[in-house]
N, C-alpha and C. Protein backbone atom coordinates (compact mmCIF):
# COMPACT_ATOMS: atom_id res chain seq x y z
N UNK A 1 12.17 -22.71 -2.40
CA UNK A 1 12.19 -21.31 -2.74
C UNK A 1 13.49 -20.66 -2.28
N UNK A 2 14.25 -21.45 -1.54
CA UNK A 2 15.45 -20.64 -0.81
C UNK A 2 16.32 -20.62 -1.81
N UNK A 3 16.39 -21.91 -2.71
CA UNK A 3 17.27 -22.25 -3.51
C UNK A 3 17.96 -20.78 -4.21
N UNK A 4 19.17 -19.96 -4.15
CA UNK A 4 19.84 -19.35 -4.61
C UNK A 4 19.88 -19.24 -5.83
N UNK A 5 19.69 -19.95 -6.66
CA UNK A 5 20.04 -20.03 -8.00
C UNK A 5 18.60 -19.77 -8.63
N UNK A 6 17.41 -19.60 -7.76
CA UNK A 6 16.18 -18.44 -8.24
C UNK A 6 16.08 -17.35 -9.00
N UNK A 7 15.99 -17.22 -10.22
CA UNK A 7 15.53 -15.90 -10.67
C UNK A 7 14.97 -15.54 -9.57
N UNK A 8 14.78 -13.65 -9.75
CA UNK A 8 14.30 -13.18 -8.93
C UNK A 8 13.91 -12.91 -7.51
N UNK A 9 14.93 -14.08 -6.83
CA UNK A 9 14.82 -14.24 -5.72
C UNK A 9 14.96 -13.07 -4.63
N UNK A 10 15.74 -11.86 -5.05
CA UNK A 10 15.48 -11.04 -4.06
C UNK A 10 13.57 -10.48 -3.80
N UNK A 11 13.28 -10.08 -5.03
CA UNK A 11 12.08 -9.93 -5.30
C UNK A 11 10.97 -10.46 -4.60
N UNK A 12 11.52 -11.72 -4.22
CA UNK A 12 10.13 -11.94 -3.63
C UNK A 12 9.41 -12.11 -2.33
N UNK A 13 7.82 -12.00 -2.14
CA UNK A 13 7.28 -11.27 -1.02
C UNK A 13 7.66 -11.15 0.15
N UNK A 14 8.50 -12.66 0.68
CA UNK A 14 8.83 -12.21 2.17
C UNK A 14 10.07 -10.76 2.39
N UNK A 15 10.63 -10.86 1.59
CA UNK A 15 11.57 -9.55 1.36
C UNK A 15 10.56 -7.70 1.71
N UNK A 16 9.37 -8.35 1.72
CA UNK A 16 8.25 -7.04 1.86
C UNK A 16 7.08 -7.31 2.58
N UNK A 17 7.15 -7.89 3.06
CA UNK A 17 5.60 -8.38 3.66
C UNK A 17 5.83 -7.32 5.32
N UNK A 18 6.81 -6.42 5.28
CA UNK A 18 6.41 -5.92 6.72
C UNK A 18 6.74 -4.77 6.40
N UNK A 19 6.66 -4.03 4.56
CA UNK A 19 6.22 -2.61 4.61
C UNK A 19 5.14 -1.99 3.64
N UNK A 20 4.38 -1.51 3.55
CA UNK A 20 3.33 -0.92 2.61
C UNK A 20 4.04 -0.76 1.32
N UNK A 21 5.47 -0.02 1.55
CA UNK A 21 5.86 0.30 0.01
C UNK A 21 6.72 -0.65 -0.97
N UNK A 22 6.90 -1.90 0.15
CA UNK A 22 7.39 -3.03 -0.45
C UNK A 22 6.15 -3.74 -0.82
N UNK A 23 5.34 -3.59 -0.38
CA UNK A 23 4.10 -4.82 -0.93
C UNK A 23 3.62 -3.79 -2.34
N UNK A 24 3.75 -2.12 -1.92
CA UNK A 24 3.67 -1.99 -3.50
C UNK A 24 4.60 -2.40 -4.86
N UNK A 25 5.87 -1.80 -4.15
CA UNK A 25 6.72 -2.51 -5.31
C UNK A 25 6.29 -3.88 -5.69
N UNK A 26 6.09 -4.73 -4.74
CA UNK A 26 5.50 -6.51 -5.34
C UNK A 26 5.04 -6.42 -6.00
N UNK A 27 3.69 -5.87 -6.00
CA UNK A 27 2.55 -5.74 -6.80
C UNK A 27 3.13 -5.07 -7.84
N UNK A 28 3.97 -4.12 -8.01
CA UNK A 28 4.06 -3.39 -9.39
C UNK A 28 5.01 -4.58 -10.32
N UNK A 29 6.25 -5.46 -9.67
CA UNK A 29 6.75 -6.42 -10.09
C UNK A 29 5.59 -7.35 -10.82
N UNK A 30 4.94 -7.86 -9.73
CA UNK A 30 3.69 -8.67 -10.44
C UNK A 30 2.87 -8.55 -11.70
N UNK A 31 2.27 -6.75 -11.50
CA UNK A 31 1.88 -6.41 -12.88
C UNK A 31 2.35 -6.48 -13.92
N UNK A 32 3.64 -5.61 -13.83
CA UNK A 32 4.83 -6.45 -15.08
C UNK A 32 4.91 -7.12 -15.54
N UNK A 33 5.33 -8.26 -14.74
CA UNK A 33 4.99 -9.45 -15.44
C UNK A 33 3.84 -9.65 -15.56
N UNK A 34 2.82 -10.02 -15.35
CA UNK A 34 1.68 -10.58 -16.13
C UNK A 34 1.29 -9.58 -17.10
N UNK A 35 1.44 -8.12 -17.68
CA UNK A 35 1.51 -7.57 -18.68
C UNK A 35 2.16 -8.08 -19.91
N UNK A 36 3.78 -8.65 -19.27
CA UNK A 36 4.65 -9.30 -20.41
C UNK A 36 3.75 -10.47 -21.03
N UNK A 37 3.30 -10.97 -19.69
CA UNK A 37 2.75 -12.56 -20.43
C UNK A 37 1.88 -12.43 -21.23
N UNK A 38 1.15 -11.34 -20.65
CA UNK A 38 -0.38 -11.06 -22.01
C UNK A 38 0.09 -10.80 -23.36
N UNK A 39 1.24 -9.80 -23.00
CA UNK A 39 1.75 -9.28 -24.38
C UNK A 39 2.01 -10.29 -25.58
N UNK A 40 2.32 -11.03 -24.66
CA UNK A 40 3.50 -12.06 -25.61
C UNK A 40 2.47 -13.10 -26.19
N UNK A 41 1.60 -13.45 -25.36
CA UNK A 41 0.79 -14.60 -25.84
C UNK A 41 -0.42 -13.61 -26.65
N UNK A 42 -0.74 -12.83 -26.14
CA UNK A 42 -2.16 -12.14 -27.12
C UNK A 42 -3.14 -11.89 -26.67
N UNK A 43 -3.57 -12.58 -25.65
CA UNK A 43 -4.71 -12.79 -24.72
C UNK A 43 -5.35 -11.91 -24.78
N UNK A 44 -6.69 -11.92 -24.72
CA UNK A 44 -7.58 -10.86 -23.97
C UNK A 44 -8.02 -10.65 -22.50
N UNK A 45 -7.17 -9.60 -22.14
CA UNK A 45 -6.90 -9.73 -20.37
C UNK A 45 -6.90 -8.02 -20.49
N UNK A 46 -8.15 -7.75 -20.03
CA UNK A 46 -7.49 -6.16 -18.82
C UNK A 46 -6.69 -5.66 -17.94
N UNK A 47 -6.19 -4.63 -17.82
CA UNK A 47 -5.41 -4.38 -17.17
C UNK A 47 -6.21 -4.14 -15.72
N UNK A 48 -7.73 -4.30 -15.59
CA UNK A 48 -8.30 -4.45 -14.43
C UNK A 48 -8.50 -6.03 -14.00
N UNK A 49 -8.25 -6.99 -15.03
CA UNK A 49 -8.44 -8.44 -14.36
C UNK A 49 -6.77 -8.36 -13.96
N UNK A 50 -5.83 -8.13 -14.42
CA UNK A 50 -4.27 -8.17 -14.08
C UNK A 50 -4.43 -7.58 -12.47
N UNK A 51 -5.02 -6.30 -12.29
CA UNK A 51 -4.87 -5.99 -10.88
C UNK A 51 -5.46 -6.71 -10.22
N UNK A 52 -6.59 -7.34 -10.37
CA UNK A 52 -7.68 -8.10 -9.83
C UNK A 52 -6.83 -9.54 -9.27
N UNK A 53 -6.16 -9.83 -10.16
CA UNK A 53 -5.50 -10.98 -10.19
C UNK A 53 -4.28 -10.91 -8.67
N UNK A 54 -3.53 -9.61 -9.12
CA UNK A 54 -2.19 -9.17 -8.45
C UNK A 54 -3.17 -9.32 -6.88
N UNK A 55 -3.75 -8.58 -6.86
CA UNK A 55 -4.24 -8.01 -5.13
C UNK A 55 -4.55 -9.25 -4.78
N UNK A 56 -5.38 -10.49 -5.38
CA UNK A 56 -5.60 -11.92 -4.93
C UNK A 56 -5.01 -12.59 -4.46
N UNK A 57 -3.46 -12.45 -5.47
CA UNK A 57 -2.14 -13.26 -5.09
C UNK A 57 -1.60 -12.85 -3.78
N UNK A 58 -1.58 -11.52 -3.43
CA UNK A 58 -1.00 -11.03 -2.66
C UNK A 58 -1.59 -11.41 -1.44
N UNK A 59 -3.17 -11.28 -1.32
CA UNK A 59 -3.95 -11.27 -0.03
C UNK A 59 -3.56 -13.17 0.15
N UNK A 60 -3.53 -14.01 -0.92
CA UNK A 60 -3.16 -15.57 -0.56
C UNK A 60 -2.12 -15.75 0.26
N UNK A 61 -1.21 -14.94 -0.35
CA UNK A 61 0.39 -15.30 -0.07
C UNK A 61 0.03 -14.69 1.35
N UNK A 62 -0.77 -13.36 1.80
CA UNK A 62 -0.41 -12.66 3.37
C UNK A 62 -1.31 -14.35 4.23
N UNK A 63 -1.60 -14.49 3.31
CA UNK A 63 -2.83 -15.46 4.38
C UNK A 63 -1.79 -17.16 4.30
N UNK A 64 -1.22 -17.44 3.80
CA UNK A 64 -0.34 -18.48 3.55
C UNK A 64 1.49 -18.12 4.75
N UNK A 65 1.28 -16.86 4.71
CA UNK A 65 2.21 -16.38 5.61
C UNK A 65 1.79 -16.49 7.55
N UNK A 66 0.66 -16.42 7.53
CA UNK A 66 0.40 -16.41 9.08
C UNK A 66 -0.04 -17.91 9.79
């Protein structure tokens, strides 16, 4: 993941994991994208399973962090 040549690499969570309004921005990054992906493919996905999804990832990653 260190690898430099990462898309998005500033973006991601450890860059925020020690402020409230960075773990929101994550999450709003996150939604984004998985909005794009729905878009693009067609899917039938809510925008309440997308949050459902986002807050999951996030609580993994805090729990993968300690």
């Amino acid at each position: 993941i260190a690898d430099p040549r990462m898309p998005l690499m500033m973006k991601l969570p450890w860059g925020f994991r020690d402020t409230e309004s960075g773990i929101e921005t994550y999450k709003s990054l996150l939604t984004r994208i998985a909005k794009k992906f729905v878009e693009h493919s067609k899917t039938d996905v809510t925008d309440e399973m997308i949050q459902e999804d986002v807050e999951d990832m996030i609580e993994f990653e805090k729990k993968l962090s300690n």
